[in-house]
Protein backbone atom coordinates (compact mmCIF):
# COMPACT_ATOMS: atom_id res chain seq x y z
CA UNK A 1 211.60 103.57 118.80
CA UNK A 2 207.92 103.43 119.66
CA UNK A 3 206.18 106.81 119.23
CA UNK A 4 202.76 107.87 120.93
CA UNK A 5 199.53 107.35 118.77
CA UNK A 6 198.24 111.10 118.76
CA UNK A 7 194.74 111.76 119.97
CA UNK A 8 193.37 112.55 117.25
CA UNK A 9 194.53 109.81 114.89
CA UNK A 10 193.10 107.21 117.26
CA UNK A 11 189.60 108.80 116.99
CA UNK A 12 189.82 108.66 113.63
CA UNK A 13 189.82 105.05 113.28
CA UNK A 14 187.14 104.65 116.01
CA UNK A 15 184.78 107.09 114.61
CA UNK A 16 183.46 104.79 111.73
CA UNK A 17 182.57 101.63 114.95
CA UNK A 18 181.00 104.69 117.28
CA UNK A 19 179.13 105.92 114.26
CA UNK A 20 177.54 102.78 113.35
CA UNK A 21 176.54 101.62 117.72
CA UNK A 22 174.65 104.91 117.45
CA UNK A 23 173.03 103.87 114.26
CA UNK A 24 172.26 100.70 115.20
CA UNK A 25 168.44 100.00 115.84
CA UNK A 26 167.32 99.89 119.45
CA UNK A 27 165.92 96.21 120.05
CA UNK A 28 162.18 95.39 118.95
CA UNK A 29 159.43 95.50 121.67
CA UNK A 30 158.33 91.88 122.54
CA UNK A 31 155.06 93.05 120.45
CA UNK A 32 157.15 94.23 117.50
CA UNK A 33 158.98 90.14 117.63
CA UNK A 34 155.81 88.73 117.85
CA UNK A 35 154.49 90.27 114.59
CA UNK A 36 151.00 91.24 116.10
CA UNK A 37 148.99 90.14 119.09
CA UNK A 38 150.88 89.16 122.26
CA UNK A 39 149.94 86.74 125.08
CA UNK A 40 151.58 87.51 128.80
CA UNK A 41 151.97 85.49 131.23
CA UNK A 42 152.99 86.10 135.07
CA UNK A 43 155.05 83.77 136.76
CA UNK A 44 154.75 84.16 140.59
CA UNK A 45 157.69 82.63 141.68
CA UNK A 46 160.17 83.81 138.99
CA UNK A 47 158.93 87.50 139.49
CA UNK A 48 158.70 87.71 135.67
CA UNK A 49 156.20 88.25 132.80
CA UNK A 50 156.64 86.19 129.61
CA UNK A 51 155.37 87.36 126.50
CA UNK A 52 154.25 84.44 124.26
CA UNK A 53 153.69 85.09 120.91
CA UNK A 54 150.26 83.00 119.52
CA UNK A 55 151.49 82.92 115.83
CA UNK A 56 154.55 81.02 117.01
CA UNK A 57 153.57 79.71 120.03
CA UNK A 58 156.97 80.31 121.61
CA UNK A 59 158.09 83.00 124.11
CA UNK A 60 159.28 86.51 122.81
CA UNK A 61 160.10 88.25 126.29
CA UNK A 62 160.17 87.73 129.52
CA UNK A 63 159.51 90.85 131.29
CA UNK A 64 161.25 90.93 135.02
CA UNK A 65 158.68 92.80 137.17
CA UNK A 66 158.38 92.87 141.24
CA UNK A 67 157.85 89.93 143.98
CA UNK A 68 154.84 87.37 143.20
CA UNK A 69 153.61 88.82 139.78
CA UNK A 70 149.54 87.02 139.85
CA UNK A 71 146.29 89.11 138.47
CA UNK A 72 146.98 90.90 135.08
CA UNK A 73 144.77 93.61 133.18
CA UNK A 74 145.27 95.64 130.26
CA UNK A 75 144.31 99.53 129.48
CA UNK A 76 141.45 99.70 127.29
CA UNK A 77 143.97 101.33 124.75
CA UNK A 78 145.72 97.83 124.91
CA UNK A 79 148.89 99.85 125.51
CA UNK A 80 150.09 99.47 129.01
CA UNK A 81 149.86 96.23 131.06
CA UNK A 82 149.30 96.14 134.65
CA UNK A 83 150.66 93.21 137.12
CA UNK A 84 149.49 92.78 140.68
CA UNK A 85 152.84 92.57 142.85
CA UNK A 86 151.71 90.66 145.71
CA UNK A 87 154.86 91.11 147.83
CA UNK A 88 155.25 94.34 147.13
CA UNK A 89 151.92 96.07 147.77
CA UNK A 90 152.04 97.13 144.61
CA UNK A 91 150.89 97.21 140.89
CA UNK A 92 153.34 96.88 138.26
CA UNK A 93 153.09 99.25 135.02
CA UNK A 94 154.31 97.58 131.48
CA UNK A 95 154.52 99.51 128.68
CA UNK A 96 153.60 97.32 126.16
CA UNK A 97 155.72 99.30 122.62
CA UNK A 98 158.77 99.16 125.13
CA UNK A 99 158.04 95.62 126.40
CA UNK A 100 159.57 97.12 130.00
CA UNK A 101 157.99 97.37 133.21
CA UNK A 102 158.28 101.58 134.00
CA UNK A 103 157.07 102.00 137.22
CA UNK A 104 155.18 100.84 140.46
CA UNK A 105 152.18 102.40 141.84
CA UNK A 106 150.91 101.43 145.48
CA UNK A 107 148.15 99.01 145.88
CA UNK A 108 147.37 97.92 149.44
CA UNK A 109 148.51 95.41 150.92
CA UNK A 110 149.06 92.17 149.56
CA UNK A 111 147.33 92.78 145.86
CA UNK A 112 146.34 89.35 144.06
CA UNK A 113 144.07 90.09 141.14
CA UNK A 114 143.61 93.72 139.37
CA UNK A 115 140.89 94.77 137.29
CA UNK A 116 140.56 98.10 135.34
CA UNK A 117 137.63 100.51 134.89
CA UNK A 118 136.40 101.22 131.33
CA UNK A 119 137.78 104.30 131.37
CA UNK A 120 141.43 103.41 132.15
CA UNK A 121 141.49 105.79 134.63
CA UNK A 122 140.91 103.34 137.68
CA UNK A 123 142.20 100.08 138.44
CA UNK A 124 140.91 97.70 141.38
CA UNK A 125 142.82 95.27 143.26
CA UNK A 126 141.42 92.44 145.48
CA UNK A 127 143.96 92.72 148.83
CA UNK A 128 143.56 89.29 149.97
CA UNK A 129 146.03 89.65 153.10
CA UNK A 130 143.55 92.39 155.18
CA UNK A 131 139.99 91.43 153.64
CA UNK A 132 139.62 95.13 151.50
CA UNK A 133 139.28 95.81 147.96
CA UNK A 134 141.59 99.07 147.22
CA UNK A 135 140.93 101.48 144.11
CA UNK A 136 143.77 103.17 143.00
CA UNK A 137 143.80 106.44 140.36
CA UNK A 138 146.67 105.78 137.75
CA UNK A 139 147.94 108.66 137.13
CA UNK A 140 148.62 110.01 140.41
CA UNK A 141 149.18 106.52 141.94
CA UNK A 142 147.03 108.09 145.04
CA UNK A 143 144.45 105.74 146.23
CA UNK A 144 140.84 106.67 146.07
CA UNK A 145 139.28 104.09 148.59
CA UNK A 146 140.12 100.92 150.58
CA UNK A 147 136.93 99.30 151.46
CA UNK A 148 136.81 96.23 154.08
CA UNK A 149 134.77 93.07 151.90
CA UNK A 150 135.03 89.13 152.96
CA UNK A 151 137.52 87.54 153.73
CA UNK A 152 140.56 86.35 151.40
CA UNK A 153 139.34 88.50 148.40
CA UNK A 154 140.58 87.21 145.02
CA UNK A 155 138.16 87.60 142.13
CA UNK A 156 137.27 91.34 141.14
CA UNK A 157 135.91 92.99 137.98
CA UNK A 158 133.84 96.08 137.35
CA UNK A 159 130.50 95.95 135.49
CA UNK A 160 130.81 97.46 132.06
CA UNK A 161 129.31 100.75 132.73
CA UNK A 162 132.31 101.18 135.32
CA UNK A 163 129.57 101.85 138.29
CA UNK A 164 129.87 98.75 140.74
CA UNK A 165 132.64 96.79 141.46
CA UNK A 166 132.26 92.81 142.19
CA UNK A 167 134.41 91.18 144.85
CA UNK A 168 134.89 88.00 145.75
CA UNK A 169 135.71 86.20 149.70
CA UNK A 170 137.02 82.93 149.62
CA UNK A 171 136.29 82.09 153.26
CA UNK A 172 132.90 84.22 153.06
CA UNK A 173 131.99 81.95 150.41
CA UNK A 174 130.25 85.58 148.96
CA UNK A 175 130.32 88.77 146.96
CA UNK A 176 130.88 92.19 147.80
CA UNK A 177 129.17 94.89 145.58
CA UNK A 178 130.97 98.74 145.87
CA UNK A 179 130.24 101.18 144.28
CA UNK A 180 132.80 102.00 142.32
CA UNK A 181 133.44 105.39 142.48
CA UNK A 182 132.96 105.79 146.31
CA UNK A 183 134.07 102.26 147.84
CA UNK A 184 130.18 101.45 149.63
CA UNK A 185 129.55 98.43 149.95
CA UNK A 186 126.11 98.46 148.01
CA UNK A 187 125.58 94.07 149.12
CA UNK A 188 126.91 91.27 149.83
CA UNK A 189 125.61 87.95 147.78
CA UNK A 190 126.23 84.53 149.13
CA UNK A 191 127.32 82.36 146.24
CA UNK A 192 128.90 78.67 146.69
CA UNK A 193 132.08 77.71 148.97
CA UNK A 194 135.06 79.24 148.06
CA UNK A 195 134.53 81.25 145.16
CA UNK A 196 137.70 82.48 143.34
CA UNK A 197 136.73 84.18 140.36
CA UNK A 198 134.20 86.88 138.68
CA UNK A 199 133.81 87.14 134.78
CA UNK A 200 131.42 89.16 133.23
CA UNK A 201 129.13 87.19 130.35
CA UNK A 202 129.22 89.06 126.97
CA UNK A 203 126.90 92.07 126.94
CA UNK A 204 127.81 92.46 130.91
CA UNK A 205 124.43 91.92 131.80
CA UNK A 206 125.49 88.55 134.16
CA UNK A 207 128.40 87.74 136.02
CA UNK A 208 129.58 83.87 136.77
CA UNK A 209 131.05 83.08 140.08
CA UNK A 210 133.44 79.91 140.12
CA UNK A 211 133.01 78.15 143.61
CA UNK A 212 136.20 76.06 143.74
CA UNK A 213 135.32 73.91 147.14
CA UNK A 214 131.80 74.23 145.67
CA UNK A 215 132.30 73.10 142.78
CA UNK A 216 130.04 74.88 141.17
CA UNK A 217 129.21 78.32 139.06
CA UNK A 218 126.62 81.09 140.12
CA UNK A 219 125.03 83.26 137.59
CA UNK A 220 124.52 86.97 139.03
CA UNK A 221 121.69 89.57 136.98
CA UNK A 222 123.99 92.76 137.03
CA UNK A 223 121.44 95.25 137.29
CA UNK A 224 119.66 93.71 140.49
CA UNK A 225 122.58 91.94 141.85
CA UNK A 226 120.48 88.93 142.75
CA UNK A 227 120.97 85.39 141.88
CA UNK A 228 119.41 83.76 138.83
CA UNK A 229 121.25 80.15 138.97
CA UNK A 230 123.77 77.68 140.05
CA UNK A 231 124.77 74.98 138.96
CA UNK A 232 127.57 72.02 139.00
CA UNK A 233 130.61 71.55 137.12
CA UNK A 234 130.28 67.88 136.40
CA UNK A 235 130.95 66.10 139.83
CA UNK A 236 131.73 69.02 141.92
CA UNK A 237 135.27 67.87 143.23
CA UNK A 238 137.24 69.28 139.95
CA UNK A 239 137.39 72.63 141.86
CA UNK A 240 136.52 75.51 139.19
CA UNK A 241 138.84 78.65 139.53
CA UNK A 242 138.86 80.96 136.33
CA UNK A 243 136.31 81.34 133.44
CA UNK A 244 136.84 82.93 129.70
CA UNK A 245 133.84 83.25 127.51
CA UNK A 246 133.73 82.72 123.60
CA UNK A 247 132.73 86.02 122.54
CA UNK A 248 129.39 84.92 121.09
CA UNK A 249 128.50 84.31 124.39
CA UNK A 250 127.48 80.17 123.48
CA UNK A 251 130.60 78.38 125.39
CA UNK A 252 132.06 79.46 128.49
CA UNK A 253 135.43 77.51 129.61
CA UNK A 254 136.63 77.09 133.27
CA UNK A 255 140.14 75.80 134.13
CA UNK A 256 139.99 72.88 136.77
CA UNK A 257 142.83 72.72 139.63
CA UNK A 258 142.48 69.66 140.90
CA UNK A 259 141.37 67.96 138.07
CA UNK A 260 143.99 69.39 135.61
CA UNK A 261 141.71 69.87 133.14
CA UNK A 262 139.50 72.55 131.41
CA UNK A 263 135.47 72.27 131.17
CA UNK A 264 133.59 73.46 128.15
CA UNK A 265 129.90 74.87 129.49
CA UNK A 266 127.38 75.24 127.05
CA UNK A 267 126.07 78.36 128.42
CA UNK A 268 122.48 78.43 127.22
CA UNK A 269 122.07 75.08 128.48
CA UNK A 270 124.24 75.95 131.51
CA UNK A 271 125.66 72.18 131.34
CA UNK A 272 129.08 70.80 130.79
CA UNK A 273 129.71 69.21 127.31
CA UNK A 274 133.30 68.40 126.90
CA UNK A 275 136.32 67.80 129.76
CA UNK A 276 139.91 68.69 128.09
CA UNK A 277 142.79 67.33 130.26
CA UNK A 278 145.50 70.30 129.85
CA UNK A 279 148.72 70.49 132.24
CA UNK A 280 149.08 70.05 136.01
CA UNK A 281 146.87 72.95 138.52
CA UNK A 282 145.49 74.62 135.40
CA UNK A 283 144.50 78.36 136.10
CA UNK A 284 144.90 81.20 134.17
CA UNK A 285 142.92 81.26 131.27
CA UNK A 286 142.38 82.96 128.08
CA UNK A 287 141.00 82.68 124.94
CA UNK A 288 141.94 84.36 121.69
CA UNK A 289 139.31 86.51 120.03
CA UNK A 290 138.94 84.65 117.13
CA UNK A 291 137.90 81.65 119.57
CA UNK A 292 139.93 78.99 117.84
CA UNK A 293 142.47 78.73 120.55
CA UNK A 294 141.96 78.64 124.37
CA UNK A 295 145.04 78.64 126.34
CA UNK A 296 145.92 77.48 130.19
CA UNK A 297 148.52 78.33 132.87
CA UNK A 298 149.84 75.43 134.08
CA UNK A 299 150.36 76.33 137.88
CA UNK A 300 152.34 72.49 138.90
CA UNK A 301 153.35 71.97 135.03
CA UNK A 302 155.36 75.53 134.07
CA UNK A 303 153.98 75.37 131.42
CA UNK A 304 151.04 77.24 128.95
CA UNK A 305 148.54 74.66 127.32
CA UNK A 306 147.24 75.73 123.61
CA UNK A 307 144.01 74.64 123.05
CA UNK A 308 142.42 73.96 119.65
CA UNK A 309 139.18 74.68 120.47
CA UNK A 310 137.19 73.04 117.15
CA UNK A 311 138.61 69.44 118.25
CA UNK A 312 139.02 70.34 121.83
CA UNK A 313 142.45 68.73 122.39
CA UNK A 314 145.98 70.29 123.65
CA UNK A 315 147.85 70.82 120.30
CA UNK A 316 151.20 71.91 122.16
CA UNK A 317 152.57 73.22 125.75
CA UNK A 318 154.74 76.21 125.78
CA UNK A 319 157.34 76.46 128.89
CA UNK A 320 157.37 79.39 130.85
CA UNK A 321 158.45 80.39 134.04
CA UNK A 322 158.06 79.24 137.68
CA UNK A 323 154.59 78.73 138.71
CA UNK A 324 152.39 80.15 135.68
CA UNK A 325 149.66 81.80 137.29
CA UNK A 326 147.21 84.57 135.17
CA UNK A 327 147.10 85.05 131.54
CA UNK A 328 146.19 88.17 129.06
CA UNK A 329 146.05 88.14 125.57
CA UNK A 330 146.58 91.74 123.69
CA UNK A 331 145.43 91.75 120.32
């Protein structure tokens, strides 16, 4: 005769499995698997972020965020991560311990790259879809200003007192200048066809301009927003999109499209020295502080190229997701 298993007997046996699921750590952050710095990667048509760790040069995470993940920016705490979310009209928030994206905060329509002020109180967003640049405060998620610049907006970075804000019009073939805090457009600086990107030379006392049509670079003096130079990047048909600089300031490193390849700029001499053929639609770009090792997003190739810098050669190429298209690397 089969008798009943009483209540409590049956949580008696269980309690030793229920104690130990409670006990059990919660899994690592994809920092905490990498073992120190991180490098993220969005992937615009997966709607992810992948978290690539540089010691191993393998993927830790991948991070699923909102629709067409592009422009990516850090907190100047290095402790929260911020996505442009193209098809949602929105920014997404990471928390970098957690390795999880936590919330959404509105952008504008149609955000594409994101920059944040030095404060961390402010990020900017280029709104390529309706020809503004949008600032938004983070920790209301209320937006402070949307201010009409060229059209198609892409690049956009803030000067490193946080008091103007750089924007650049891909059809305008020019850049905006707000002010930062208010949205006024201060002036608008013709620079070569089709620029796509803004990066600020160390010490933030120039900003480059890549022309990608143009094929060519034009060197902005911060504090008078007036051009000081231009010049080619080798025949002017490998279409220059992003720039990183070495942090001494001598090389500065442009990925090319079209050309699938990466230019090395001797920036005193402003002249290219060195081609480095990397995946397919190169784009993304970063470069690790140290300087040793440069790394590409690989729009056509899914893939992130790792860059020895000293002998200037691809060493390996990491897959990712769908469509790599910005980098960030978080010490």
């Amino acid at each position: 005769m089969n008798r009943a298993r009483s209540p409590s007997r049956t949580l008696a046996r269980a309690l030793p499995f229920l104690i130990a699921i409670a006990l059990a750590p919660s899994p690592p952050s994809p920092r905490a698997r990498s073992g120190g710095p991180a490098l993220y990667v969005s992937n615009e048509v997966d709607n992810t972020v992948a978290v690539i760790s540089p010691q191993t040069n393998s993927v830790v995470a991948t991070i699923v965020v909102g629709r067409r993940p592009r422009g990516l920016a850090a907190s100047p705490d290095r402790r929260t991560v911020y996505v442009a979310l193209g098809q949602d009209d929105a920014l997404g928030v990471i928390d970098v311990a957690s390795g999880k994206m936590t919330r959404t905060v509105p952008a504008g329509r149609d955000p594409e790259l994101v920059a944040v002020s030095p404060d961390g109180k402010t990020a900017y967003v280029s709104n390529e879809e309706i020809a503004h640049a949008s600032a938004i405060d983070l920790a209301s998620g209320k937006a402070l200003f949307s201010t009409a610049v060229g059209v198609e907006p892409e690049g956009i970075g803030v000067t490193a007192d946080g008091k103007k804000l750089y924007v650049t019009a891909e059809t305008s073939n020019s850049v905006s200048v707000l002010n930062a805090r208010t949205g006024r457009l201060l002036r608008t600086i013709h620079v070569g066809e089709n620029p796509r990107t803004v990066a600020f030379a160390p010490g933030g006392e120039r900003a480059w301009v890549s022309a990608e049509a143009g094929g060519n670079v034009t060197i902005i003096d911060v504090a008078s927003d007036s051009v000081l130079a231009q010049f080619p990047i080798r025949d002017g048909k490998t279409k220059p999109v992003r720039i990183a600089f070495s942090a001494d300031g001598r090389w500065a490193y442009l990925t090319e499209g079209a050309a699938g390849s990466v230019s090395v700029v001797d920036v005193a001499g402003l002249k290219v020295v060195d081609s480095i053929a990397v995946g397919r639609r190169p784009w993304g770009i970063a470069l690790s502080p140290d300087g040793r090792r440069l790394y590409t997003a690989d729009g056509r190739s899914n893939t992130v190229s790792v860059i020895d810098t000293e002998v200037r050669k691809v060493i390996m190429a990491i897959p990712v997701g769908d469509r790599p298209n910005d980098l960030l690397y978080l010490l």
